[in-house]
Structure formats: C-alpha cells, structure tokens
C-alpha atoms as a PDB file:
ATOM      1  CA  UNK A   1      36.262 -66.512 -87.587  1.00  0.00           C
ATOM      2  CA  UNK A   2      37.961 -64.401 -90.393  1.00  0.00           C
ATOM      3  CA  UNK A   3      41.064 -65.005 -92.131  1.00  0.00           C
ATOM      4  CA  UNK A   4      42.865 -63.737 -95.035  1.00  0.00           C
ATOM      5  CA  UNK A   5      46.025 -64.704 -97.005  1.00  0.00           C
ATOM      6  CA  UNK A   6      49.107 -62.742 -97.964  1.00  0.00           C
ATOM      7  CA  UNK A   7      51.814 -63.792 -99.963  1.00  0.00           C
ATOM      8  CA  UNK A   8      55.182 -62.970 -97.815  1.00  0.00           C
ATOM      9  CA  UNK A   9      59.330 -64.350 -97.825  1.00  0.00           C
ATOM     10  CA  UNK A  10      57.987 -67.195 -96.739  1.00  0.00           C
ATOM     11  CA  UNK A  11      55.518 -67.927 -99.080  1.00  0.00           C
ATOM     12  CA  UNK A  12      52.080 -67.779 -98.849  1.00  0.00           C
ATOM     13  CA  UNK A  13      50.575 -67.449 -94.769  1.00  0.00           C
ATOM     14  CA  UNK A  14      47.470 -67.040 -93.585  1.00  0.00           C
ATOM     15  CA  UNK A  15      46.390 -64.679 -90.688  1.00  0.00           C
ATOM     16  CA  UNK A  16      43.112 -65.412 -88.292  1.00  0.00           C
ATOM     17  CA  UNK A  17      41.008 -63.402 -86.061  1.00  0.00           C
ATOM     18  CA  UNK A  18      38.063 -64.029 -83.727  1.00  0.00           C
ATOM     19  CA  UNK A  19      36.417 -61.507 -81.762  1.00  0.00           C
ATOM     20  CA  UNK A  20      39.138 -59.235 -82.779  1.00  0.00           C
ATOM     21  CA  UNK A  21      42.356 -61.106 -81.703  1.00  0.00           C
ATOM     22  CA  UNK A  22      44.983 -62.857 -83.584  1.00  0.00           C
ATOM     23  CA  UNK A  23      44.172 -66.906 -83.152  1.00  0.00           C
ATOM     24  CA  UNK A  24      46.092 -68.298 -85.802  1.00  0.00           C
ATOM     25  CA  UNK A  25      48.577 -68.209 -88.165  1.00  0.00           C
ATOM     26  CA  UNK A  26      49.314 -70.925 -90.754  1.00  0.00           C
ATOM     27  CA  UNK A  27      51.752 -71.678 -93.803  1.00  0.00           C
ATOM     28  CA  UNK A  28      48.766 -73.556 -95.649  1.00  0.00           C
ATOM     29  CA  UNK A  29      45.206 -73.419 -96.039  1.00  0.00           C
ATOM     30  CA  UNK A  30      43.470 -75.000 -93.058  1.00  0.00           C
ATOM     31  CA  UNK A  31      40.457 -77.297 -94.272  1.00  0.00           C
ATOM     32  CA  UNK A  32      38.448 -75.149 -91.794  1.00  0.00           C
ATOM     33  CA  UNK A  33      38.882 -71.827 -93.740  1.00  0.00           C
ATOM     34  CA  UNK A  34      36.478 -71.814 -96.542  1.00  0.00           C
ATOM     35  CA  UNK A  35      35.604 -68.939 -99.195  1.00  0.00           C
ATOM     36  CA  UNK A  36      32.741 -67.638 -96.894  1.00  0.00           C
ATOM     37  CA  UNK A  37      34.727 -66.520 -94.092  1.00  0.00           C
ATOM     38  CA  UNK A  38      37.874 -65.283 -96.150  1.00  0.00           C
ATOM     39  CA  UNK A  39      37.795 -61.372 -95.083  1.00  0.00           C
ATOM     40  CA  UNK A  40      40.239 -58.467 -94.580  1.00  0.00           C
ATOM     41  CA  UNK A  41      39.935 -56.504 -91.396  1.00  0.00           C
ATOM     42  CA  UNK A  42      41.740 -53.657 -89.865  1.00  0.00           C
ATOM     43  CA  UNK A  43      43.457 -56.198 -87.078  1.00  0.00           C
ATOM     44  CA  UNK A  44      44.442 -58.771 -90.018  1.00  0.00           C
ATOM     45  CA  UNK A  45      46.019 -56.039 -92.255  1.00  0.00           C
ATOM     46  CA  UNK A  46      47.502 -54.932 -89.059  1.00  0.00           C
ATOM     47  CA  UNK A  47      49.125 -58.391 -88.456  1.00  0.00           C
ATOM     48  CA  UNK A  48      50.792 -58.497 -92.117  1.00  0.00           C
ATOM     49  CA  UNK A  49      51.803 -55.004 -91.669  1.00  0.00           C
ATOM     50  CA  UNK A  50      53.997 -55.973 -88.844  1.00  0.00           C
ATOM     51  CA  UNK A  51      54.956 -58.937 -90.099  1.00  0.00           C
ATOM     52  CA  UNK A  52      56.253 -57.985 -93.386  1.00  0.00           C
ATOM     53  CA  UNK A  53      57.977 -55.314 -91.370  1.00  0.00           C
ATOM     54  CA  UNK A  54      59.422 -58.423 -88.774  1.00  0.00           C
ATOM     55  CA  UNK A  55      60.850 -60.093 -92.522  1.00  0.00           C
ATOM     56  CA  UNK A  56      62.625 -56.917 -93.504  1.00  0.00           C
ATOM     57  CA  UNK A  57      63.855 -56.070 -90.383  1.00  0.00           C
ATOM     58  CA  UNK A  58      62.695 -53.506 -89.357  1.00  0.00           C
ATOM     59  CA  UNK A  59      59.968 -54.629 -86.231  1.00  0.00           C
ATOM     60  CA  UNK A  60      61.502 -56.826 -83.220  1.00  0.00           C
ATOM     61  CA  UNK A  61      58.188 -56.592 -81.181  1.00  0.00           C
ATOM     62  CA  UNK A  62      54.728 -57.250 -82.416  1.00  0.00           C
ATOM     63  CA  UNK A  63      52.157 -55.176 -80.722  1.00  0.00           C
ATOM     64  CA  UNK A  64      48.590 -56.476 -81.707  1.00  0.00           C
ATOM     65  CA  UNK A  65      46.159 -58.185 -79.747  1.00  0.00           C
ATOM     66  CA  UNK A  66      46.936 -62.422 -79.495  1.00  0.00           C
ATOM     67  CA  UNK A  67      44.176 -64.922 -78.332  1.00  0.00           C
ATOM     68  CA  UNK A  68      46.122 -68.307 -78.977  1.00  0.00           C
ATOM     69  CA  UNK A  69      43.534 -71.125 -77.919  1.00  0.00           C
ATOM     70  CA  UNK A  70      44.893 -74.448 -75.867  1.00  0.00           C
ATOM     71  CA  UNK A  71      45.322 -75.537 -72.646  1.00  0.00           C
ATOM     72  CA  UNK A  72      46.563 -73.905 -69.523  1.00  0.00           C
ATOM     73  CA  UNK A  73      50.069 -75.437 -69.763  1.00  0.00           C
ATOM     74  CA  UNK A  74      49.960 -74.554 -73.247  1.00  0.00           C
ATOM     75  CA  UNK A  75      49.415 -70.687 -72.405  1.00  0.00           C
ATOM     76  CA  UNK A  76      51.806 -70.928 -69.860  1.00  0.00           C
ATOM     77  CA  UNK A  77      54.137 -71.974 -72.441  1.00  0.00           C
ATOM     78  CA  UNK A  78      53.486 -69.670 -74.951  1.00  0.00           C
ATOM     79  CA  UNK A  79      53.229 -66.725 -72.623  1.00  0.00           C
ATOM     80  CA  UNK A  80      56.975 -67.768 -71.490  1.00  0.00           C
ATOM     81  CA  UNK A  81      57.904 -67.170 -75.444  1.00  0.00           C
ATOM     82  CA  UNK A  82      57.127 -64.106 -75.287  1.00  0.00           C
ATOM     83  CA  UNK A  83      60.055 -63.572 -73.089  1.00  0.00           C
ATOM     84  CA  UNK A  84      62.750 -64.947 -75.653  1.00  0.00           C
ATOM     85  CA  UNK A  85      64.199 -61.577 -76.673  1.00  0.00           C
ATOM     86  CA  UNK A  86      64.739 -61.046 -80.207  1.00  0.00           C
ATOM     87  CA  UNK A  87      67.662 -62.615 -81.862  1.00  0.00           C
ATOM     88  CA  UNK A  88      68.082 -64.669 -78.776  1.00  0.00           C
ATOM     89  CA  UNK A  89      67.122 -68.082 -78.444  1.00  0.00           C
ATOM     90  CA  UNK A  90      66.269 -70.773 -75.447  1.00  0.00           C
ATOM     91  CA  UNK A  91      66.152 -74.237 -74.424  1.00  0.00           C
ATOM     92  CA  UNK A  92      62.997 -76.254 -74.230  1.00  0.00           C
ATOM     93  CA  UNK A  93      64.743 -76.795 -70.900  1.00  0.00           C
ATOM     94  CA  UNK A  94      65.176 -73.384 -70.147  1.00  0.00           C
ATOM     95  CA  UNK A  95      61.315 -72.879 -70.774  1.00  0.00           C
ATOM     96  CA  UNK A  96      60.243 -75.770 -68.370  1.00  0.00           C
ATOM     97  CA  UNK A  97      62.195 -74.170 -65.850  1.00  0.00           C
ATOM     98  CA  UNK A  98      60.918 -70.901 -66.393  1.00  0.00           C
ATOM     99  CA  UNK A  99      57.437 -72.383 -66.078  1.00  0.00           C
ATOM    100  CA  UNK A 100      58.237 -73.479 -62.637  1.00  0.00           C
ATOM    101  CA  UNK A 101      57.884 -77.380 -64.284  1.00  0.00           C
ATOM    102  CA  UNK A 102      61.553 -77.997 -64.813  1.00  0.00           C
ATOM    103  CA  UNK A 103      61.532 -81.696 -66.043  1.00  0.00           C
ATOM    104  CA  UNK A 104      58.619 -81.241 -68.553  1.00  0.00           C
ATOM    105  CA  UNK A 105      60.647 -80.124 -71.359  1.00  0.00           C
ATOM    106  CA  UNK A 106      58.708 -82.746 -73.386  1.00  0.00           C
ATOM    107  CA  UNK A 107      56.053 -81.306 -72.543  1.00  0.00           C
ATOM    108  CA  UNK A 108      57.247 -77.626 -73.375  1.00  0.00           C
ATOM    109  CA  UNK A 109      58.384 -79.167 -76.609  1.00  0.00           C
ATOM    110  CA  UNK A 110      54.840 -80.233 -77.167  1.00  0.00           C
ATOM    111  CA  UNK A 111      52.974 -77.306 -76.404  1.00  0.00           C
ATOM    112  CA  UNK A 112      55.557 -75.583 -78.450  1.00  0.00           C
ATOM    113  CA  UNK A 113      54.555 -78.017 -81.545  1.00  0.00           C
ATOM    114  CA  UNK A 114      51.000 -76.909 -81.280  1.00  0.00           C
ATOM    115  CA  UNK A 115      51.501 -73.006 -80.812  1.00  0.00           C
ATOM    116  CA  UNK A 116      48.627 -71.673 -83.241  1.00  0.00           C
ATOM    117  CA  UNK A 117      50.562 -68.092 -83.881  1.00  0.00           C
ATOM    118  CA  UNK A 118      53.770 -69.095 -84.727  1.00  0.00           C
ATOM    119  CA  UNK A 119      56.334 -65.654 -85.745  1.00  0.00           C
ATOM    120  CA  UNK A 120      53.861 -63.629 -83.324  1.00  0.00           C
ATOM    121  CA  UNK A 121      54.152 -66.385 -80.473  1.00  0.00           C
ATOM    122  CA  UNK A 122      57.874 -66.656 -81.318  1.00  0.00           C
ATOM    123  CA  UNK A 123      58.575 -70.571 -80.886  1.00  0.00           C
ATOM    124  CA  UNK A 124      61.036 -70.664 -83.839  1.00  0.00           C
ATOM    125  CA  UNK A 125      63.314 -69.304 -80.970  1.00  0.00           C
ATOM    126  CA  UNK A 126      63.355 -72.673 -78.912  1.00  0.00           C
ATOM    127  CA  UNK A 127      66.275 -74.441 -79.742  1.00  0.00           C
ATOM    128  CA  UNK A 128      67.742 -77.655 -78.355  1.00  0.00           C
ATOM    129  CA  UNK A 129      69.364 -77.731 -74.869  1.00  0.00           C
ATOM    130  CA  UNK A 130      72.769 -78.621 -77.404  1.00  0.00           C
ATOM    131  CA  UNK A 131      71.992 -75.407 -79.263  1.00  0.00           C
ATOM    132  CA  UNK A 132      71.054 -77.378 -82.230  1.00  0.00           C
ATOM    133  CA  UNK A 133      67.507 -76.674 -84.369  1.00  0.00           C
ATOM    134  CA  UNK A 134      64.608 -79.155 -83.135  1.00  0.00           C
ATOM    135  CA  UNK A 135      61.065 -79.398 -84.204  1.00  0.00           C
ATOM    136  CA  UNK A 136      59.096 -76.445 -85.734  1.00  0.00           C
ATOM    137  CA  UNK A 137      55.656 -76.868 -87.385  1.00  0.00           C
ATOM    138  CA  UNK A 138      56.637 -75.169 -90.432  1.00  0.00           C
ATOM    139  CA  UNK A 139      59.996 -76.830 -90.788  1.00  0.00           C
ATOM    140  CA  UNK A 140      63.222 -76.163 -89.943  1.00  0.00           C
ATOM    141  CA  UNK A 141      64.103 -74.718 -93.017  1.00  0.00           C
ATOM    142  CA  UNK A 142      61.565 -71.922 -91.820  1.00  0.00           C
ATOM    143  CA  UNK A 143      62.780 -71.650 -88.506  1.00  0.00           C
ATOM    144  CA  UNK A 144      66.423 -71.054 -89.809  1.00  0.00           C
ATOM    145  CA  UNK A 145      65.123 -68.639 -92.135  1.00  0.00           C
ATOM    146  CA  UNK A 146      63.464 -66.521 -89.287  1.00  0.00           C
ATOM    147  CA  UNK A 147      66.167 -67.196 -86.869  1.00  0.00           C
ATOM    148  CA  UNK A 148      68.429 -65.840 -89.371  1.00  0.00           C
ATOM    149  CA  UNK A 149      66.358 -62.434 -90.296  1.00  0.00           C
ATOM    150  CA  UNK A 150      66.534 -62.074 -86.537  1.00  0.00           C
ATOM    151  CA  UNK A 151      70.654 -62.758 -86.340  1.00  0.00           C
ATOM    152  CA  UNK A 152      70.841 -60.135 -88.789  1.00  0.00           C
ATOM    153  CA  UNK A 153      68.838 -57.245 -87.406  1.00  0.00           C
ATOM    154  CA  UNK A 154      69.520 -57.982 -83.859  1.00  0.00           C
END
C-alpha cells in the first residue's frame, strides 16, 4: 500500500493505491498510513491530476483504475454510483431500486457511508428521497461544495 498527499480546494486529501488501483481516498491522515509507505507513483499523480481537473471544472469522468474494498452489497452499491451522471443527483431510494433491493435504502445509505473513494466513487451525489443533503463522510459542507463545482460545470 502507497499513498501520497496533495493539498487541493478542499484541503489537504490523501490518494491510495495497491497493486496499482485506486483503494482509497481520505480528507485526513489514516492511522494506517505511516512515513514508510508515503510514495508518489504514476497512478497516484494520475488520480490528483484528474482530480484537480474535476475541482476546476474541467473533467466530469474519471478514467483510472478503482479497486474499492467491501462487501458484495457494498460493490453493488458503489458500482450503481457510477451511474449518477454528473451534475445530477439520486435518491438512496433510487439506488436500492436500481440494485434490484428496493427497500434497503438503509442499507444503500450505509454502504454509501463507508465508500473508501469518495469524488472518484461519486457518493456526494446521493441525496435524500426529499432532495435534501444527508450523510457524507467528509461532511456536508464538502458534499455541497462538490455538488456545487458540479452545478456549475454541468
């Protein structure tokens, strides 16, 4: 495991690869990451390209390789993300149904909570079935912040 930091908008996040996917991203330091494994690769400075590209504007799709690790519903949820089109949002609802598990929006809501590549994985754009902002691991001041770059570059 390899991860390096970057100062962005957003403040300082940090970027991880394994066996030459994308496994996490974080808005503080992880008590797992320690000085010995803190490296720049081609795939992390890859990642920050495109994401300081995503803050400007100027990227909608991320194109690098993504190995989020959890269990199969949580895949299945975070695979459905994928799906949200930029600058669009959807329901945890909407996701459970899409899922083929339409009353586990808990459940979505959940696996949403613990998506390890948040921006990349884009679960900022889950929303609650009343359209209102709900639950986002790095805060919903964050997740207005990104859903507003989006709003504005759609």
């Amino acid at each position: 495991m390899l991860f390096w930091a970057n100062q962005t908008a957003l403040g300082e996040i940090f970027i991880v690869e394994e066996n030459n996917n994308i496994t996490r991203v974080c808005f503080q330091k992880q008590n797992f990451m320690t000085p010995e494994i803190m490296k720049r690769t081609p795939l992390i400075n890859e990642a920050f390209r495109q994401l300081q590209e995503y803050l400007v504007g100027k990227r909608k799709v991320f194109d690098i390789p993504l190995n989020p690790f959890g269990t199969t519903f949580q895949k299945k949820v975070w695979h459905a993300l994928l799906d949200i089109p930029y600058g669009e949002t959807a329901s945890y609802k909407e996701i459970a149904e899409k899922i083929n598990s339409p009353h586990a929006y808990r459940a979505v809501g959940l696996a949403n909570n613990k998506n390890p590549i948040p921006i990349f994985v884009p679960c900022h754009r889950v929303i609650g079935s009343n359209g209102k902002l709900v639950g986002y691991a790095g805060g919903l001041n964050l997740k207005s912040q990104l859903l507003n770059i989006e709003a504005l570059n759609k």
